[in-house]
C-alpha atoms as a PDB file:
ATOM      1  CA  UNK A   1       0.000   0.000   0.000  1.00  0.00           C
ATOM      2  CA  UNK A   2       1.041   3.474  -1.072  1.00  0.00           C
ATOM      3  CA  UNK A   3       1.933   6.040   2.234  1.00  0.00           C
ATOM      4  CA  UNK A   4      -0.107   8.416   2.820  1.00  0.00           C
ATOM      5  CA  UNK A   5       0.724  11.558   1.016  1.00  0.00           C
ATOM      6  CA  UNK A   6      -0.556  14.208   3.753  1.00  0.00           C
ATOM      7  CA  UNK A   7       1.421  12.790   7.270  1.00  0.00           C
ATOM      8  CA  UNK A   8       5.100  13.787   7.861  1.00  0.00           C
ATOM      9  CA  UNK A   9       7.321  11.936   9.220  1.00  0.00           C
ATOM     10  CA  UNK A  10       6.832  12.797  12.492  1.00  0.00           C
ATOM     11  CA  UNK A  11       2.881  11.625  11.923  1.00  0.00           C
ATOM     12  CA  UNK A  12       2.024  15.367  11.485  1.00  0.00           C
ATOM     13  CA  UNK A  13      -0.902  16.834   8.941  1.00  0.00           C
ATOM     14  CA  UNK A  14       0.645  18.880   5.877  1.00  0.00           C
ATOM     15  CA  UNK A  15      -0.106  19.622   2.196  1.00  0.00           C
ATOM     16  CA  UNK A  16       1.893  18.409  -0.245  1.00  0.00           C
ATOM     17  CA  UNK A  17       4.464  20.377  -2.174  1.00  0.00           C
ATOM     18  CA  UNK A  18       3.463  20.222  -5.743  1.00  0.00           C
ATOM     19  CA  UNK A  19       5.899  22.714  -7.257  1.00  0.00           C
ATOM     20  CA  UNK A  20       8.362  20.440  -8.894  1.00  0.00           C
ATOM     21  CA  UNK A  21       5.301  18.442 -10.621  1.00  0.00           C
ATOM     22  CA  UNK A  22       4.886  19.211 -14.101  1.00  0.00           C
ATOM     23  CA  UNK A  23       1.486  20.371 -15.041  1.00  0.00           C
ATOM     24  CA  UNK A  24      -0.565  18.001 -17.233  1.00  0.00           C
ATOM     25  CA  UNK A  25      -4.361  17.960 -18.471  1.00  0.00           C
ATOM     26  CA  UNK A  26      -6.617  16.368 -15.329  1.00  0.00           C
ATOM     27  CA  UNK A  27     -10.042  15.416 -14.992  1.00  0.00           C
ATOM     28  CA  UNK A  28     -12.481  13.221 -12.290  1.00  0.00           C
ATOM     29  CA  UNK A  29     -15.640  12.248 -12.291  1.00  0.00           C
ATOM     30  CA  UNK A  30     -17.682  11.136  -9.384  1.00  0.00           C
ATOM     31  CA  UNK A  31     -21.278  10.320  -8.454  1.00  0.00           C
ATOM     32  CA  UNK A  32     -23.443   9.318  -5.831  1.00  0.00           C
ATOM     33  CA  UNK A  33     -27.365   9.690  -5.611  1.00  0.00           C
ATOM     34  CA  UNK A  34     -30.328  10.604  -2.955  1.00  0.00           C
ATOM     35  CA  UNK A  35     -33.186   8.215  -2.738  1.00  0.00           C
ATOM     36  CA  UNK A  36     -36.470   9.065  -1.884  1.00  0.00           C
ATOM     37  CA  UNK A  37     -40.213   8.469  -1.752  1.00  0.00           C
ATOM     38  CA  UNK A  38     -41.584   8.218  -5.248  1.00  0.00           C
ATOM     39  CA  UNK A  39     -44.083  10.834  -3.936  1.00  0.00           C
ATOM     40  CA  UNK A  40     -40.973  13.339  -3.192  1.00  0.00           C
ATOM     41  CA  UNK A  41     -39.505  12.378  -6.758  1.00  0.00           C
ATOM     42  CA  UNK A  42     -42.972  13.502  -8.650  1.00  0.00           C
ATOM     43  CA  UNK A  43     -42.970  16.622  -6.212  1.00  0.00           C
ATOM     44  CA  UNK A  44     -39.684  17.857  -7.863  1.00  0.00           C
ATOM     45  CA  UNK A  45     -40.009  16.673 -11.322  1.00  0.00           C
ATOM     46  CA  UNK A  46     -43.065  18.751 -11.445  1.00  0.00           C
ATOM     47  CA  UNK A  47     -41.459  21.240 -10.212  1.00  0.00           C
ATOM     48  CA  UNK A  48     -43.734  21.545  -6.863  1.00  0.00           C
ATOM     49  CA  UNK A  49     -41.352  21.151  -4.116  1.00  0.00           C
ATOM     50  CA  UNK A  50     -41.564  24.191  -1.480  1.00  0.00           C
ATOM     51  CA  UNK A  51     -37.950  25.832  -2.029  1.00  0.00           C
ATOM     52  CA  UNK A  52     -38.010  26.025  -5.733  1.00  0.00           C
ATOM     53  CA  UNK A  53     -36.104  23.987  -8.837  1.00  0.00           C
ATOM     54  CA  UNK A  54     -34.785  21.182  -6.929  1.00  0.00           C
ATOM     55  CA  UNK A  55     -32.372  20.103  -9.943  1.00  0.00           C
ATOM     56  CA  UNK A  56     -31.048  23.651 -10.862  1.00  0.00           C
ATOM     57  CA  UNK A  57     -30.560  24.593  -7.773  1.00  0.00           C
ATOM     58  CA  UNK A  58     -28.549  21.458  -6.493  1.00  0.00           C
ATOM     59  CA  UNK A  59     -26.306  21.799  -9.918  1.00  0.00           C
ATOM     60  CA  UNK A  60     -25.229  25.291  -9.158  1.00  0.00           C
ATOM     61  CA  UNK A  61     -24.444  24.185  -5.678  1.00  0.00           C
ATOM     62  CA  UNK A  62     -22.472  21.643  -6.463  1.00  0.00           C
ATOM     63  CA  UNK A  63     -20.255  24.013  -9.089  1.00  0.00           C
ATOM     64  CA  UNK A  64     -19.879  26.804  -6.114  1.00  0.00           C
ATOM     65  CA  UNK A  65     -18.682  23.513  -4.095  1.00  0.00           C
ATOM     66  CA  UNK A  66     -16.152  22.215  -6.516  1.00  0.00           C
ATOM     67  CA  UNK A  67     -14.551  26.118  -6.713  1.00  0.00           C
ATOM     68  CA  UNK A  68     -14.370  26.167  -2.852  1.00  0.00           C
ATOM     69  CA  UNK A  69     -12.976  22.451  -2.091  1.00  0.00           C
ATOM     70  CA  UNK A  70      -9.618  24.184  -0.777  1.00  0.00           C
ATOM     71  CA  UNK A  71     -11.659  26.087   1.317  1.00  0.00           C
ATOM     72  CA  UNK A  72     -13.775  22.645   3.035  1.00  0.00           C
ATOM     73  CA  UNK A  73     -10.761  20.018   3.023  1.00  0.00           C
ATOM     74  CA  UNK A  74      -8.209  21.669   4.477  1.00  0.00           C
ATOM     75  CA  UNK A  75      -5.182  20.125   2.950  1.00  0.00           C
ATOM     76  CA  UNK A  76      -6.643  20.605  -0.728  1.00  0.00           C
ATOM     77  CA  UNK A  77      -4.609  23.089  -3.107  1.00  0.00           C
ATOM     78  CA  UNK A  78      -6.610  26.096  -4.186  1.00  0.00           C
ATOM     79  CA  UNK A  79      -7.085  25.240  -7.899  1.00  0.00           C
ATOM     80  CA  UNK A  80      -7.733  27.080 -11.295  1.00  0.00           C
ATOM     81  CA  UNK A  81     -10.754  24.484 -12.551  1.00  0.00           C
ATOM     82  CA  UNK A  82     -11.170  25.237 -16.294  1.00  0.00           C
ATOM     83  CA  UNK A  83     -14.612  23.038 -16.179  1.00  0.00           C
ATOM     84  CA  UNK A  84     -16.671  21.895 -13.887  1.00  0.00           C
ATOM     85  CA  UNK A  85     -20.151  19.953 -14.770  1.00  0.00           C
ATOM     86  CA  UNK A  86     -22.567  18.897 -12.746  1.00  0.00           C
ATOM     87  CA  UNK A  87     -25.219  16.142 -14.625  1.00  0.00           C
ATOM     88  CA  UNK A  88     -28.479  15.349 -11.942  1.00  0.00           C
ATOM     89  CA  UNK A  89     -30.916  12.948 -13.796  1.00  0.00           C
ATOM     90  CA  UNK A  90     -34.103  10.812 -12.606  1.00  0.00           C
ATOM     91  CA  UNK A  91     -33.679   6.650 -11.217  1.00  0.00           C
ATOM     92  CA  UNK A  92     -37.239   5.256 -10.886  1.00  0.00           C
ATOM     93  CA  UNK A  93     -35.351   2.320  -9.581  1.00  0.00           C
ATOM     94  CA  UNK A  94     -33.955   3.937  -6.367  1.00  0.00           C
ATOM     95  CA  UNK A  95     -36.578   6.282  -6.945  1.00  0.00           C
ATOM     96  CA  UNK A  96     -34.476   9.425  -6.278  1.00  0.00           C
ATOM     97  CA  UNK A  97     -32.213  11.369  -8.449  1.00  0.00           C
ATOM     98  CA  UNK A  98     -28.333  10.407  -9.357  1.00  0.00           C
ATOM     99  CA  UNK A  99     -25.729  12.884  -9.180  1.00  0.00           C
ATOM    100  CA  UNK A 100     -22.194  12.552 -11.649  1.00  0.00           C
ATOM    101  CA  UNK A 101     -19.412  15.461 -11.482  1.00  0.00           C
ATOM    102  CA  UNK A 102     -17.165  16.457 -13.474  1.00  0.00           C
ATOM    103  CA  UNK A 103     -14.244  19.159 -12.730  1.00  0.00           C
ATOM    104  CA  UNK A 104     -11.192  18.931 -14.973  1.00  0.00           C
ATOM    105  CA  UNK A 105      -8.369  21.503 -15.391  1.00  0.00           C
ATOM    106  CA  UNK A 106      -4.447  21.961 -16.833  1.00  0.00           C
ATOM    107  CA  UNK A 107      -2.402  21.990 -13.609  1.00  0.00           C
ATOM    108  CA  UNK A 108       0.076  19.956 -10.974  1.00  0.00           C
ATOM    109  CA  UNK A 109      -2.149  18.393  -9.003  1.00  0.00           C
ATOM    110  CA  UNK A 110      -5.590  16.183  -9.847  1.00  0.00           C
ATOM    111  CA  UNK A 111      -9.408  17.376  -8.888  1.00  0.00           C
ATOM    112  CA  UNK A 112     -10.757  14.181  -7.586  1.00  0.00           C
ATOM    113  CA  UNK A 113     -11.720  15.855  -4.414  1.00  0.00           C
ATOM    114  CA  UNK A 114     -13.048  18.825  -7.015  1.00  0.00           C
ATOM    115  CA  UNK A 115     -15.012  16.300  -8.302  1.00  0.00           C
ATOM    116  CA  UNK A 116     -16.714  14.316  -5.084  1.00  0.00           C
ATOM    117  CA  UNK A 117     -17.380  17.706  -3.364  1.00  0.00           C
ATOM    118  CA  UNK A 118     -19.857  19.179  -5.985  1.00  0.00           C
ATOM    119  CA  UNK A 119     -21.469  15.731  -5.959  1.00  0.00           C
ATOM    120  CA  UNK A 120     -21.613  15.904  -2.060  1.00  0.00           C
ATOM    121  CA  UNK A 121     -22.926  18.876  -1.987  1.00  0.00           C
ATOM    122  CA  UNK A 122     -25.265  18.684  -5.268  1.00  0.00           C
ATOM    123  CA  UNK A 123     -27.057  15.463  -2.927  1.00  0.00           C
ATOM    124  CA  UNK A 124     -26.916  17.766   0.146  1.00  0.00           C
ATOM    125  CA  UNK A 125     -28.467  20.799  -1.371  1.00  0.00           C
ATOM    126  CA  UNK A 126     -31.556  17.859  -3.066  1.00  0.00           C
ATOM    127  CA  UNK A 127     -31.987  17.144   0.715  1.00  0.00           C
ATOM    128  CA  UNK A 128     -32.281  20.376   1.797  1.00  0.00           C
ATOM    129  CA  UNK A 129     -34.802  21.772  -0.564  1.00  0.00           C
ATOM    130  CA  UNK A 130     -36.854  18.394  -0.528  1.00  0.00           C
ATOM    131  CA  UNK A 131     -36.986  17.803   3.141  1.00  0.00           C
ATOM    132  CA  UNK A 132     -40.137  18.905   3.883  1.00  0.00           C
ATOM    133  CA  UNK A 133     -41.925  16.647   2.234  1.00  0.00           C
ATOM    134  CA  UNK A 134     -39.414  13.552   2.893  1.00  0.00           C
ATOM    135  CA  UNK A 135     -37.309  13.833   5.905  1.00  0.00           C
ATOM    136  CA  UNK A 136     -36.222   9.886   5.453  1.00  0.00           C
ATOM    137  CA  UNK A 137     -34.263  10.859   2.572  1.00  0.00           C
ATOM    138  CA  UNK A 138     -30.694   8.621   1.911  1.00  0.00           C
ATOM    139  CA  UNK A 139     -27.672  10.372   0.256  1.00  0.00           C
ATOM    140  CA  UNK A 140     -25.606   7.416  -0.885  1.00  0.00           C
ATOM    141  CA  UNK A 141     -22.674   5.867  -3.387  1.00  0.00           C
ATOM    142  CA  UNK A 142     -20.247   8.885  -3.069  1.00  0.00           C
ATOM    143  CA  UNK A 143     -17.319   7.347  -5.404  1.00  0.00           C
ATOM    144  CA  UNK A 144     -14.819   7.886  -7.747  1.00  0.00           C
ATOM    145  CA  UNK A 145     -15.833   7.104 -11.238  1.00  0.00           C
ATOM    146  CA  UNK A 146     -12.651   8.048 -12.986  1.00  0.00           C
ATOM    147  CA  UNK A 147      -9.600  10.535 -12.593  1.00  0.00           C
ATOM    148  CA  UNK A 148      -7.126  11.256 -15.398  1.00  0.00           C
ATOM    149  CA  UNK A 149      -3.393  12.630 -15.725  1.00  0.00           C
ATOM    150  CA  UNK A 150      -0.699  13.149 -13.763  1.00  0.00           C
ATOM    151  CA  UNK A 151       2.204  11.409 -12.643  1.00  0.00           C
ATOM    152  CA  UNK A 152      -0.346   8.008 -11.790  1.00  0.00           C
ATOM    153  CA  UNK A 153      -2.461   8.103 -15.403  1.00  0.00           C
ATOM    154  CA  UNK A 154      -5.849   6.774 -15.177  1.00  0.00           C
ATOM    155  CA  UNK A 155      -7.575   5.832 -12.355  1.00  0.00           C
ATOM    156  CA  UNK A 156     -11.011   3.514 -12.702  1.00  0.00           C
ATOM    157  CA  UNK A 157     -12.210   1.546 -10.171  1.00  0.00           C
ATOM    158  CA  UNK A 158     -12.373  -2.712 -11.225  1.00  0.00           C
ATOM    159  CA  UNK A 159     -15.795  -3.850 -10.988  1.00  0.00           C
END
């Protein structure tokens, strides 16, 4: 197993010096979903739910997220994200609403955590406006789909 990148020797928390990495296209994708009553999936695909568009809403939240990850995790590098998309579509079979993120960008280090925190917070924000009318709500599946360049290539998980 690989050390972990963010202890010192001495077992202390630091960020990583990136400055001699060379700076290479990077991308991740993640997803994760929020299931719910069927009831509370009609409410928002109609549009009826209390606070507004559910699915709107919870995109641009999870975009906001993905600029401000450095400023949540505190050992992530402020980055310059040249994309960052946010894709929220229907599951009858959970029933809820799935969640995959995209943030990519030209730089030294990779956006996975770019990436899971505007789908963390796209499924937080769906359980916030929703929550009136279903409480019992489950945000779920939070993963890594996929990350791209750097020094360790392409990441997908097997299975």
């Amino acid at each position: 197993m690989a050390n972990l990148t963010h202890i010192g020797t001495s077992g202390e928390a630091h960020m990583v010096d990136v400055g001699d990495k060379a700076e290479t296209n990077r991308s991740a994708t993640a997803e994760g979903y929020v299931r719910m009553l069927p009831e509370t999936l009609s409410l928002i695909r109609e549009g009826n739910a209390k606070k507004g568009d559910v699915i709107g809403t919870a995109r641009l939240a999870g975009i906001m997220a993905a600029k401000k990850t450095s400023d949540l995790i505190p050992l992530c590098h402020p980055l310059m994200l040249t994309k960052v998309s946010v894709d929220i579509t229907e599951d009858e079979t959970l029933p809820g609403l799935r969640v995959r993120a995209t943030a990519k960008l030209t730089g030294k280090t990779g956006v996975e955590m770019e990436a899971l925190t505007a789908v963390s917070v796209s499924c937080l924000t769906i359980y916030d406006m929703a929550k009136a009318a279903d409480k019992g709500m489950e945000i779920g599946g939070i993963r890594l789909l996929e990350k791209t360049g750097g020094k360790s290539g392409t990441y997908r998980p097997k299975g």
